[in-house]
C-alpha atoms as a PDB file:
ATOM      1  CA  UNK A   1      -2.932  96.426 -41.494  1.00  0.00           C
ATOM      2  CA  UNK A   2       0.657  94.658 -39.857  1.00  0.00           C
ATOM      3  CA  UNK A   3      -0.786  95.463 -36.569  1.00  0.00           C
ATOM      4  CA  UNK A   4      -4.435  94.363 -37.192  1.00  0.00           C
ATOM      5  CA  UNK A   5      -2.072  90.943 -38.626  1.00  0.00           C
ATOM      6  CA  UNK A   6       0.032  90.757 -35.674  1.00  0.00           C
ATOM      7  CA  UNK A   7      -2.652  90.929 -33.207  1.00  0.00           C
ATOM      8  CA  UNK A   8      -4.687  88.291 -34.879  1.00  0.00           C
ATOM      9  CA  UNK A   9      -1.448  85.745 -34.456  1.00  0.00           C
ATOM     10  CA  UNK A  10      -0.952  86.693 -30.934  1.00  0.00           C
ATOM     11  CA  UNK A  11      -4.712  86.375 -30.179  1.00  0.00           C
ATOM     12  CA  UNK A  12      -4.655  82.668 -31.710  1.00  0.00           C
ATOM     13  CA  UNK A  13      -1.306  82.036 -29.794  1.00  0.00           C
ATOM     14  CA  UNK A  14      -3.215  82.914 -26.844  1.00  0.00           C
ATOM     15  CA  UNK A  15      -6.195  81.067 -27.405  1.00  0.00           C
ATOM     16  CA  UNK A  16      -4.390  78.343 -28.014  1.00  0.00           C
ATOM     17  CA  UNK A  17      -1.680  78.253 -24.992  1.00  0.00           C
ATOM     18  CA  UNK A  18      -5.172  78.974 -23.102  1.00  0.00           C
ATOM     19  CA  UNK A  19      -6.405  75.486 -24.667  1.00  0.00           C
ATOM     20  CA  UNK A  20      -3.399  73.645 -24.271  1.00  0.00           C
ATOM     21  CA  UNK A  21      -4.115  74.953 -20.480  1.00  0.00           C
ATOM     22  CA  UNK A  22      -7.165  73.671 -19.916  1.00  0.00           C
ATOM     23  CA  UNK A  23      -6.427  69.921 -21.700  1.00  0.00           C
ATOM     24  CA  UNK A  24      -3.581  69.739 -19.201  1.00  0.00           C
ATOM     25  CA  UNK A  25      -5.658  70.466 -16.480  1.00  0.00           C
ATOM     26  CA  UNK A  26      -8.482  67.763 -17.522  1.00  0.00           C
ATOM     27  CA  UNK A  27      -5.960  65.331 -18.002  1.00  0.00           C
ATOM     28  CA  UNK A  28      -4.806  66.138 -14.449  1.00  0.00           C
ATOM     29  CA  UNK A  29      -7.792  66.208 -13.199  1.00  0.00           C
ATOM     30  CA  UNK A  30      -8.880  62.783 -15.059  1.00  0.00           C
ATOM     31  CA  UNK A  31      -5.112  61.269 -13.990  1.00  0.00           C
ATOM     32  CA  UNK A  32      -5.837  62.856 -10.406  1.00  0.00           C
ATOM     33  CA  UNK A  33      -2.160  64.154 -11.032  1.00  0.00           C
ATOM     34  CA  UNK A  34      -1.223  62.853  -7.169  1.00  0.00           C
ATOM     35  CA  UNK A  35       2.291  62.198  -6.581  1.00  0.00           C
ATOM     36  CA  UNK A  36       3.041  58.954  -5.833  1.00  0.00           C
ATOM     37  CA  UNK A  37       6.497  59.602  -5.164  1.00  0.00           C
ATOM     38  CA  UNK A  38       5.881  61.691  -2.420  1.00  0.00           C
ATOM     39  CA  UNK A  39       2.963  60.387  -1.173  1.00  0.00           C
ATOM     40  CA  UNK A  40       5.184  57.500  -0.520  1.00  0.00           C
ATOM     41  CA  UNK A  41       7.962  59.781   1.270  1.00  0.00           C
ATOM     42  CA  UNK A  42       5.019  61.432   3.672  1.00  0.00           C
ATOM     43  CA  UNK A  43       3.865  57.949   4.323  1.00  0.00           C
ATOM     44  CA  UNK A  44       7.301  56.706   5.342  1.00  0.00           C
ATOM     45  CA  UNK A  45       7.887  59.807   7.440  1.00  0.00           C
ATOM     46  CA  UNK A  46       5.179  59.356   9.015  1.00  0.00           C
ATOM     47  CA  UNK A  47       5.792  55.644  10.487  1.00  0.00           C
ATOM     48  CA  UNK A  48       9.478  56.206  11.053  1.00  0.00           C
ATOM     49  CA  UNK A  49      11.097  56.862  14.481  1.00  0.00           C
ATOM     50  CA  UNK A  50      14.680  57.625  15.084  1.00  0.00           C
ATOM     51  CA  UNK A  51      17.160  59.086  17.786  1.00  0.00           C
ATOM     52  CA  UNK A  52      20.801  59.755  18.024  1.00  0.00           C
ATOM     53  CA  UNK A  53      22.548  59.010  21.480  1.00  0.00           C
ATOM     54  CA  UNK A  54      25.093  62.470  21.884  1.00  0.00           C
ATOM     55  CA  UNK A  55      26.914  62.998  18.386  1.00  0.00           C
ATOM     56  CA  UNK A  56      27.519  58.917  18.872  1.00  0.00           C
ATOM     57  CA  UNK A  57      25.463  56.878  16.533  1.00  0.00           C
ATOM     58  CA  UNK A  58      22.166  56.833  15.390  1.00  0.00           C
ATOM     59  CA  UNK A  59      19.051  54.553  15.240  1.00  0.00           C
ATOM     60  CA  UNK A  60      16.190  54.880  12.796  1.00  0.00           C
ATOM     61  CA  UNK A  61      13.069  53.033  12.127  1.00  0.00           C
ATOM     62  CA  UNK A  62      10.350  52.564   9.475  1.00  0.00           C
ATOM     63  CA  UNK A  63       7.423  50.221  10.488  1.00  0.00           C
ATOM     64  CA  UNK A  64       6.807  48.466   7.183  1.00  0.00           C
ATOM     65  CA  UNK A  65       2.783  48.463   8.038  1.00  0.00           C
ATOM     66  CA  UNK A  66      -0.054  47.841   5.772  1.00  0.00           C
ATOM     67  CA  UNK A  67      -0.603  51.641   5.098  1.00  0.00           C
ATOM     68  CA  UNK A  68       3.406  51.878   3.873  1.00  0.00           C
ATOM     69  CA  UNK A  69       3.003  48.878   1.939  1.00  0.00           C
ATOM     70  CA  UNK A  70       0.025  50.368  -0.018  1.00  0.00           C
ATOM     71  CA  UNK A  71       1.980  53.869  -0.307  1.00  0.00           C
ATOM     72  CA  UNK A  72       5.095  51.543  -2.174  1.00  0.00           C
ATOM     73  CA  UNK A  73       3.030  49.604  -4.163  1.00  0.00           C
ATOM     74  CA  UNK A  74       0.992  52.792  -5.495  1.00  0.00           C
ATOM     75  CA  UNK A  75       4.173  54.552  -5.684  1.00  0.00           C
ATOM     76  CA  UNK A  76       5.752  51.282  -8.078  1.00  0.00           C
ATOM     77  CA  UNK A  77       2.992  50.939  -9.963  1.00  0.00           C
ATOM     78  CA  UNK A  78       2.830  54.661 -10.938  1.00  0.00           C
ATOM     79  CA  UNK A  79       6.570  54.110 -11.971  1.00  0.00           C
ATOM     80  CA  UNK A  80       6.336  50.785 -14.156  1.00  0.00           C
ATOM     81  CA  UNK A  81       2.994  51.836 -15.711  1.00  0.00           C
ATOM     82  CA  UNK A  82       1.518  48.642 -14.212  1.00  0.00           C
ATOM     83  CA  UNK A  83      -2.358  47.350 -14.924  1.00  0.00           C
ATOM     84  CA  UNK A  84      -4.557  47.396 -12.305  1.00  0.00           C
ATOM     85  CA  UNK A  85      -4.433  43.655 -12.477  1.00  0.00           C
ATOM     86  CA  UNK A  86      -0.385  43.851 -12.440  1.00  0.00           C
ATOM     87  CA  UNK A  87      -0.071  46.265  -9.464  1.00  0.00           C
ATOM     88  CA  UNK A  88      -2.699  43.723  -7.418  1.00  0.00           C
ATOM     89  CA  UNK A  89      -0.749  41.040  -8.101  1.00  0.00           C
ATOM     90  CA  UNK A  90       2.746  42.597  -7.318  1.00  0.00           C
ATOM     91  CA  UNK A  91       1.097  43.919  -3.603  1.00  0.00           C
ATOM     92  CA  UNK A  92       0.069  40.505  -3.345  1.00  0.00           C
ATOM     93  CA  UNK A  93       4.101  38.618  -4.094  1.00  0.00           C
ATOM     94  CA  UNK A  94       5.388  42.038  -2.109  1.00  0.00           C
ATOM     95  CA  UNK A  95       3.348  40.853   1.328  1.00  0.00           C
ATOM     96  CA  UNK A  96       4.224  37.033   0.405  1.00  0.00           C
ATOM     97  CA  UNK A  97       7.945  38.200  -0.472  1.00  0.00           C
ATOM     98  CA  UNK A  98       8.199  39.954   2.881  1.00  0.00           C
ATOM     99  CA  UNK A  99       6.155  38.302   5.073  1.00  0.00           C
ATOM    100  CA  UNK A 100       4.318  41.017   6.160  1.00  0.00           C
ATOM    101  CA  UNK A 101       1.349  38.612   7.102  1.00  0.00           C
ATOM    102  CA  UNK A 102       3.647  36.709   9.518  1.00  0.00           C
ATOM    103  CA  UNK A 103       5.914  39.462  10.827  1.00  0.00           C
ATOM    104  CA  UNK A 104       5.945  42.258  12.090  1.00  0.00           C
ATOM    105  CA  UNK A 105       8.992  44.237  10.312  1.00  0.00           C
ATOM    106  CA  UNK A 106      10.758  47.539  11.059  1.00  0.00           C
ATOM    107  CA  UNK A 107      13.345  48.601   8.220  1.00  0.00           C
ATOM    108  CA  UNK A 108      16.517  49.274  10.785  1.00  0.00           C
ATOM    109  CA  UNK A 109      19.195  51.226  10.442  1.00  0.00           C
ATOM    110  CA  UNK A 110      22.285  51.985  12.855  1.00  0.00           C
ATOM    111  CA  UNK A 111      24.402  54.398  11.693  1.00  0.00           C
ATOM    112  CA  UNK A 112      27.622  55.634  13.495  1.00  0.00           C
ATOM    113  CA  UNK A 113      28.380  59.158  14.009  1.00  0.00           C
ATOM    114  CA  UNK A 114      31.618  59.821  15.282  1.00  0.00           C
ATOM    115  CA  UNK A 115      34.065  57.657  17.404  1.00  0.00           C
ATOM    116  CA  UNK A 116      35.087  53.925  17.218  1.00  0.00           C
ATOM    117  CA  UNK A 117      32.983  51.836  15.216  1.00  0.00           C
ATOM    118  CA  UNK A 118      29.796  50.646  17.057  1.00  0.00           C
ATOM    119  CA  UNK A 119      29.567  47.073  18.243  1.00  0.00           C
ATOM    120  CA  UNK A 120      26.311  45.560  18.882  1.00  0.00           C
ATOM    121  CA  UNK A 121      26.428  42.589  22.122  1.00  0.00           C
ATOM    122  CA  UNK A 122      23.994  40.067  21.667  1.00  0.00           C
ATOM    123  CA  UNK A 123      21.586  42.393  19.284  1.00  0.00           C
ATOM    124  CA  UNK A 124      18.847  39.140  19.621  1.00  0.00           C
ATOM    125  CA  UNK A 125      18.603  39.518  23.313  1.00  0.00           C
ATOM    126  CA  UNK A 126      19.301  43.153  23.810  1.00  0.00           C
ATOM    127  CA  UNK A 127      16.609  44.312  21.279  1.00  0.00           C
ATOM    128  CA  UNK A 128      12.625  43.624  21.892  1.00  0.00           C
ATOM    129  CA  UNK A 129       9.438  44.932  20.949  1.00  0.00           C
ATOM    130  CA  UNK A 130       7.078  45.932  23.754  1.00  0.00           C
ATOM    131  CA  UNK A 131       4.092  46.746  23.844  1.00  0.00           C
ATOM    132  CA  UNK A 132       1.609  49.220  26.459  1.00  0.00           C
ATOM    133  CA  UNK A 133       0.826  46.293  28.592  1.00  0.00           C
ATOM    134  CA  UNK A 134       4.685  45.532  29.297  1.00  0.00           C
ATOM    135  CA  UNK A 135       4.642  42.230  26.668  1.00  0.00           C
ATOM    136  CA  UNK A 136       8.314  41.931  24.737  1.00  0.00           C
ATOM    137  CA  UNK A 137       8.816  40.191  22.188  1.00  0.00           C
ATOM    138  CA  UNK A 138      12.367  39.350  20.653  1.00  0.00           C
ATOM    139  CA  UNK A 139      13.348  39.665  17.122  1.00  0.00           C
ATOM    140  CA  UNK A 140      12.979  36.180  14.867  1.00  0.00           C
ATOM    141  CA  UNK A 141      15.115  37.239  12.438  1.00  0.00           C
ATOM    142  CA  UNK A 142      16.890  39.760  11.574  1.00  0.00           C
ATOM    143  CA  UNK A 143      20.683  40.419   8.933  1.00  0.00           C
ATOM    144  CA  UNK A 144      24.266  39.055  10.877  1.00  0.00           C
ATOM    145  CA  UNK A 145      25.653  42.403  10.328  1.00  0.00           C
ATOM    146  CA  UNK A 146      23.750  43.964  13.446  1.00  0.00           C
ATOM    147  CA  UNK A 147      25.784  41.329  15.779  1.00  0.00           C
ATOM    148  CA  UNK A 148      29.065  43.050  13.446  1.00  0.00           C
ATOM    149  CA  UNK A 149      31.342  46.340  13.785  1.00  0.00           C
ATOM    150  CA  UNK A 150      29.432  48.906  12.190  1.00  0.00           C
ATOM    151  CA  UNK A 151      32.135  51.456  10.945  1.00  0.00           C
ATOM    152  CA  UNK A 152      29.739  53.232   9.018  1.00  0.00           C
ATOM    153  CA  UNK A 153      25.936  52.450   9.127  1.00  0.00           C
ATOM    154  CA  UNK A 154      23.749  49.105   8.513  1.00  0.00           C
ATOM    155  CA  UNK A 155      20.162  49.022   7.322  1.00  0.00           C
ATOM    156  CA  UNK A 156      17.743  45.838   7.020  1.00  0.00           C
ATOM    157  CA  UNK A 157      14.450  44.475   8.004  1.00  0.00           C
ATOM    158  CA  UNK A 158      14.117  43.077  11.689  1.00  0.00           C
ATOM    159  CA  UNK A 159      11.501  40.458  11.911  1.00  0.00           C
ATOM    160  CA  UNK A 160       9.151  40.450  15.148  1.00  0.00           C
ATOM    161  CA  UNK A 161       6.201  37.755  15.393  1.00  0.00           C
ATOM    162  CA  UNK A 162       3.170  39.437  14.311  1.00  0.00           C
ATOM    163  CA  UNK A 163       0.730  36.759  16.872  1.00  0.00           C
ATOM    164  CA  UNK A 164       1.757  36.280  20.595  1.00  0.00           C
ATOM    165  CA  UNK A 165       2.102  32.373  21.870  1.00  0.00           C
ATOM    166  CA  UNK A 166      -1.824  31.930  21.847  1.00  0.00           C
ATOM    167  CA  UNK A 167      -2.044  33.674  18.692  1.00  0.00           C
ATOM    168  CA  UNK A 168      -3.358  36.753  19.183  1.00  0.00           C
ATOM    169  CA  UNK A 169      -2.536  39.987  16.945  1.00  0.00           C
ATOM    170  CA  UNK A 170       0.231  41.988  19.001  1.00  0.00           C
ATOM    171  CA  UNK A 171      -1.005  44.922  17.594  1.00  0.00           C
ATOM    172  CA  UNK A 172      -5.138  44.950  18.117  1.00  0.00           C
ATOM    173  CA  UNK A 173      -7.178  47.964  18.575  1.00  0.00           C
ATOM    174  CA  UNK A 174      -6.443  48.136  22.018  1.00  0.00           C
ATOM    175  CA  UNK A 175      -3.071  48.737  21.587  1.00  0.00           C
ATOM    176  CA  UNK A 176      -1.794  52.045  22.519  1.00  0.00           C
ATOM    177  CA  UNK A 177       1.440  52.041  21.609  1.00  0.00           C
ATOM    178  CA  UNK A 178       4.738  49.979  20.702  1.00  0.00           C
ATOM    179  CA  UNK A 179       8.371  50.266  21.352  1.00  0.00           C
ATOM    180  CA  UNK A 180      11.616  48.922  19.384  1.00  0.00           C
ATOM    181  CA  UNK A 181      13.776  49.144  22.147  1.00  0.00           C
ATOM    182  CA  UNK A 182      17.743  48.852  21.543  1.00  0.00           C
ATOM    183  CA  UNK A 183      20.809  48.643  24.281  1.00  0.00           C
ATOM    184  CA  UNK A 184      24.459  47.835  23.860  1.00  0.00           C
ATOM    185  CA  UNK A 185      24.779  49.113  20.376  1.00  0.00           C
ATOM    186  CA  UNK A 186      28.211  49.969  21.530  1.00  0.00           C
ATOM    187  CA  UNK A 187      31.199  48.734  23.831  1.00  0.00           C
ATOM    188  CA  UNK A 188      32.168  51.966  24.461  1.00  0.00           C
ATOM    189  CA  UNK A 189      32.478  52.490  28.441  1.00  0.00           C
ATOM    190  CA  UNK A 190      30.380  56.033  27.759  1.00  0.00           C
ATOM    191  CA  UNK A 191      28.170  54.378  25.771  1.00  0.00           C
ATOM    192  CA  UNK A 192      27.414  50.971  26.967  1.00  0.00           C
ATOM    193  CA  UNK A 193      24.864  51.346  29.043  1.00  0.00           C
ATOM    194  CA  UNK A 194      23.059  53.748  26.703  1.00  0.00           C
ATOM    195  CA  UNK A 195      19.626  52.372  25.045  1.00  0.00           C
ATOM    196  CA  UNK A 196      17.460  53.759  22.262  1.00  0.00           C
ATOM    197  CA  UNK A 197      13.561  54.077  22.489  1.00  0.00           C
ATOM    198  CA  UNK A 198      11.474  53.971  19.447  1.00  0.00           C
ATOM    199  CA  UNK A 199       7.418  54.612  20.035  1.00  0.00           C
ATOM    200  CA  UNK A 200       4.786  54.750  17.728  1.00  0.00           C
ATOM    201  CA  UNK A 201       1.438  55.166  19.373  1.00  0.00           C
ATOM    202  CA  UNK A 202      -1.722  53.959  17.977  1.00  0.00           C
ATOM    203  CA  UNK A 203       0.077  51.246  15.442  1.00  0.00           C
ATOM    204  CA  UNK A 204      -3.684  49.784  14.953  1.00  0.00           C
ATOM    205  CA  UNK A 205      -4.507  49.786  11.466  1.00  0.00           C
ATOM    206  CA  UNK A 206      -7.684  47.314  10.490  1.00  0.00           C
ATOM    207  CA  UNK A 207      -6.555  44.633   8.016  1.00  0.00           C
ATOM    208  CA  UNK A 208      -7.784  44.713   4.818  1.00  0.00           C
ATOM    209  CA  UNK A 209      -9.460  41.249   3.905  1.00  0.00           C
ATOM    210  CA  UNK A 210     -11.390  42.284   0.807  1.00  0.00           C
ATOM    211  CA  UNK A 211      -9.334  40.327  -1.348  1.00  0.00           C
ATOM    212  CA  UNK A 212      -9.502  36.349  -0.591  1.00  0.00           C
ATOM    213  CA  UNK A 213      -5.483  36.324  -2.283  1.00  0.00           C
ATOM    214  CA  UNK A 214      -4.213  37.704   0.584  1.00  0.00           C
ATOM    215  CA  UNK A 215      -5.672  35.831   3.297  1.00  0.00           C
ATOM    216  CA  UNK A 216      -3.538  34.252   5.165  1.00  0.00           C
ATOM    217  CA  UNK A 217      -2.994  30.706   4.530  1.00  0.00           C
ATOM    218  CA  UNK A 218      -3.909  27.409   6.460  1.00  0.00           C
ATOM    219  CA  UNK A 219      -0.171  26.516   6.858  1.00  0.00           C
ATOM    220  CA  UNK A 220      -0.102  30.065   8.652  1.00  0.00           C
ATOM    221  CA  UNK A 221      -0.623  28.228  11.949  1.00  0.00           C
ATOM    222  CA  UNK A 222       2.344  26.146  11.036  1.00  0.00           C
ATOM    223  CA  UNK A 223       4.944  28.839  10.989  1.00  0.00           C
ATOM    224  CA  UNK A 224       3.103  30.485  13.840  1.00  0.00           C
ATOM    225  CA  UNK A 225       3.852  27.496  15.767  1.00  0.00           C
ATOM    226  CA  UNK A 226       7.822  27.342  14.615  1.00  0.00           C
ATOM    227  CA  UNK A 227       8.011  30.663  15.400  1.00  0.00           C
ATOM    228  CA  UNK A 228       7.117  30.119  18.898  1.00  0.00           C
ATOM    229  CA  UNK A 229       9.885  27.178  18.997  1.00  0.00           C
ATOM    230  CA  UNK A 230      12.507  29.686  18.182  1.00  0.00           C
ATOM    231  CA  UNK A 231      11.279  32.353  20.657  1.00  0.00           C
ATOM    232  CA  UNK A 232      11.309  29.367  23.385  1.00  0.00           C
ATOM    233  CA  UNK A 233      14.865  27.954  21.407  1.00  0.00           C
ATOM    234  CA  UNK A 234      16.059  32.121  22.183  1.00  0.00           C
ATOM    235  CA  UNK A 235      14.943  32.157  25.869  1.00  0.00           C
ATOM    236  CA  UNK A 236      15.977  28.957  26.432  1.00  0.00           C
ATOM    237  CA  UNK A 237      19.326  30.064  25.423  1.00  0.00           C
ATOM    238  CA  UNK A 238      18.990  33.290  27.716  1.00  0.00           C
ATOM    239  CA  UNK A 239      18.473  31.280  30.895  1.00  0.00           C
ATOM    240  CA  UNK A 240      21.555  28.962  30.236  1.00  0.00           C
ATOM    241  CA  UNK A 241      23.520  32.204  30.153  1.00  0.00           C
ATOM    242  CA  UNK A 242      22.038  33.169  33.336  1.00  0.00           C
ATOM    243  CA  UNK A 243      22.767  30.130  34.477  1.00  0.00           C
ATOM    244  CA  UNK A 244      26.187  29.792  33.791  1.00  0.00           C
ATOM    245  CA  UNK A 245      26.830  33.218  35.355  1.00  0.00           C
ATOM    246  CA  UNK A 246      25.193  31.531  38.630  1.00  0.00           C
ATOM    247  CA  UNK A 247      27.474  28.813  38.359  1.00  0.00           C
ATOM    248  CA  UNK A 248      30.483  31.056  37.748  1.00  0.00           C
ATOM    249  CA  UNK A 249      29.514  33.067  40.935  1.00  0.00           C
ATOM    250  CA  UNK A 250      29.123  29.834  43.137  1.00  0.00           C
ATOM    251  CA  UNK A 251      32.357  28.828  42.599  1.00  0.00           C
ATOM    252  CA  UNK A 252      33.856  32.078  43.145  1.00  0.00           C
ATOM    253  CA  UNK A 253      32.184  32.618  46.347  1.00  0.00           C
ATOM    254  CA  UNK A 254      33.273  28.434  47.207  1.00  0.00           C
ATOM    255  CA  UNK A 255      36.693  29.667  46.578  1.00  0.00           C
ATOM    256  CA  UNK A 256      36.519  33.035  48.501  1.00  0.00           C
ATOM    257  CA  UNK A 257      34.948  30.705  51.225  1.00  0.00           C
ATOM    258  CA  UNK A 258      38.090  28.161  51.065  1.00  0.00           C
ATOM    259  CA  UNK A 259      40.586  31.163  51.217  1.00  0.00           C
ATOM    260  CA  UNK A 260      38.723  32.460  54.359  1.00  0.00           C
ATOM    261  CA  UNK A 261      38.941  29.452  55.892  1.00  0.00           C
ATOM    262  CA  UNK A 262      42.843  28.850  55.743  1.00  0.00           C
ATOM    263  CA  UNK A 263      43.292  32.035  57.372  1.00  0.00           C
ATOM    264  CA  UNK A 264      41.268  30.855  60.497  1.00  0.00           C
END
């Protein structure tokens, strides 16, 4: 009789861990149980680039592209237990907060390894963009701490124009590839003349225009145009350089030429 008792219990117990089974499943199923969290992780991964120079420093970049955008804002929604109507609007103020429609932005960071403490020279002119036809493009703006010592690491968002000077997309489906290019991170002798690569082929990803809210604006022509002013405002500045260097030379070799002459 006990045993007829006992197996009745443990038949309902598993009938109803069996049920409890298959609710958890449907809500899964219903929920599509995906993980944000690590979708977002394989999405990063997957547009990141780094390199280390010897046991040096580092360099490490995630190109904050429509698909990684989509990947966050999936991944904070999930999170915050947003609406529908709340996680649209928060991917709308992220790509207006960040300028992703103006810029394009790679999430940077430099991180020293062992030695001194790095010390970028000039990180406005000796870090570009370029693209498969040989185009470069110089950062807009970018945090004052990568023209600093770095005695540990520094992350932030480096902002490239997203349209060249006729206002063209840099990245179009042509486009075969782009590279975040990096030298004198350090004024190390040995390291110097070092410079970092960072490629990501096939960047092309079509823009998604469905929704009129994130169209880009009419006054998007407007800061197209200033953005060109300080990419001429940055050249501009490079050829003074280069011209002051001439001028330097000139009147070292007018001097060398003045010494020469006394010894006739």
């Amino acid at each position: 009789m006990k045993s007829k008792i006992k197996s009745k219990i443990k038949s309902k117990i598993i009938t109803t861990l069996v049920l409890a089974c298959i609710f958890m499943l449907m809500v899964g199923i219903a929920e599509g149980q995906v993980d944000y969290d690590q979708l977002y992780r394989d999405t990063a991964k997957k547009w990141t680039r780094s390199a280390k120079v010897g046991d040096a420093f580092s360099v490490e970049a995630l190109f904050w592209n429509a698909e990684v955008v989509q990947a966050w804002v999936a991944k904070y929604g999930k999170e915050n237990l947003l609406s529908a109507e709340e996680e649209l609007a928060y991917h709308r103020d992220f790509l207006q907060r960040e300028r992703i429609n103006r810029y394009l932005v790679f999430e940077v960071t430099i991180k020293k390894l062992k030695g001194a403490p790095l010390y970028p020279m000039k990180f406005a002119q000796n870090t570009y963009l370029v693209d498969d036809r040989g185009n470069k493009f110089y950062p807009l703006e970018f945090p004052p701490e990568f023209e600093e010592k770095i005695f540990d690491q520094v992350t932030g968002k480096v902002y490239f124009p997203r349209f060249d000077k006729e206002g063209n997309p840099i990245i179009n489906p042509d486009t075969r590839y782009i590279t975040l290019h990096f030298a004198r991170l350090s004024i190390d002798p040995q390291l110097i003349s070092k410079e970092v690569n960072l490629t990501w082929d096939n960047p092309y990803l079509p823009p998604d225009y469905s929704r009129p809210e994130w169209k880009p604006a009419l006054e998007e022509e407007i800061l197209r145009l200033e953005e060109r002013v300080k990419e001429l405002e940055l050249q501009k500045k490079m050829l003074e350089d280069k011209i002051k260097g001439i001028d330097n030379e000139i009147e070292e070799v007018k001097a060398r030429i003045k010494d020469l002459q006394k010894e006739r």
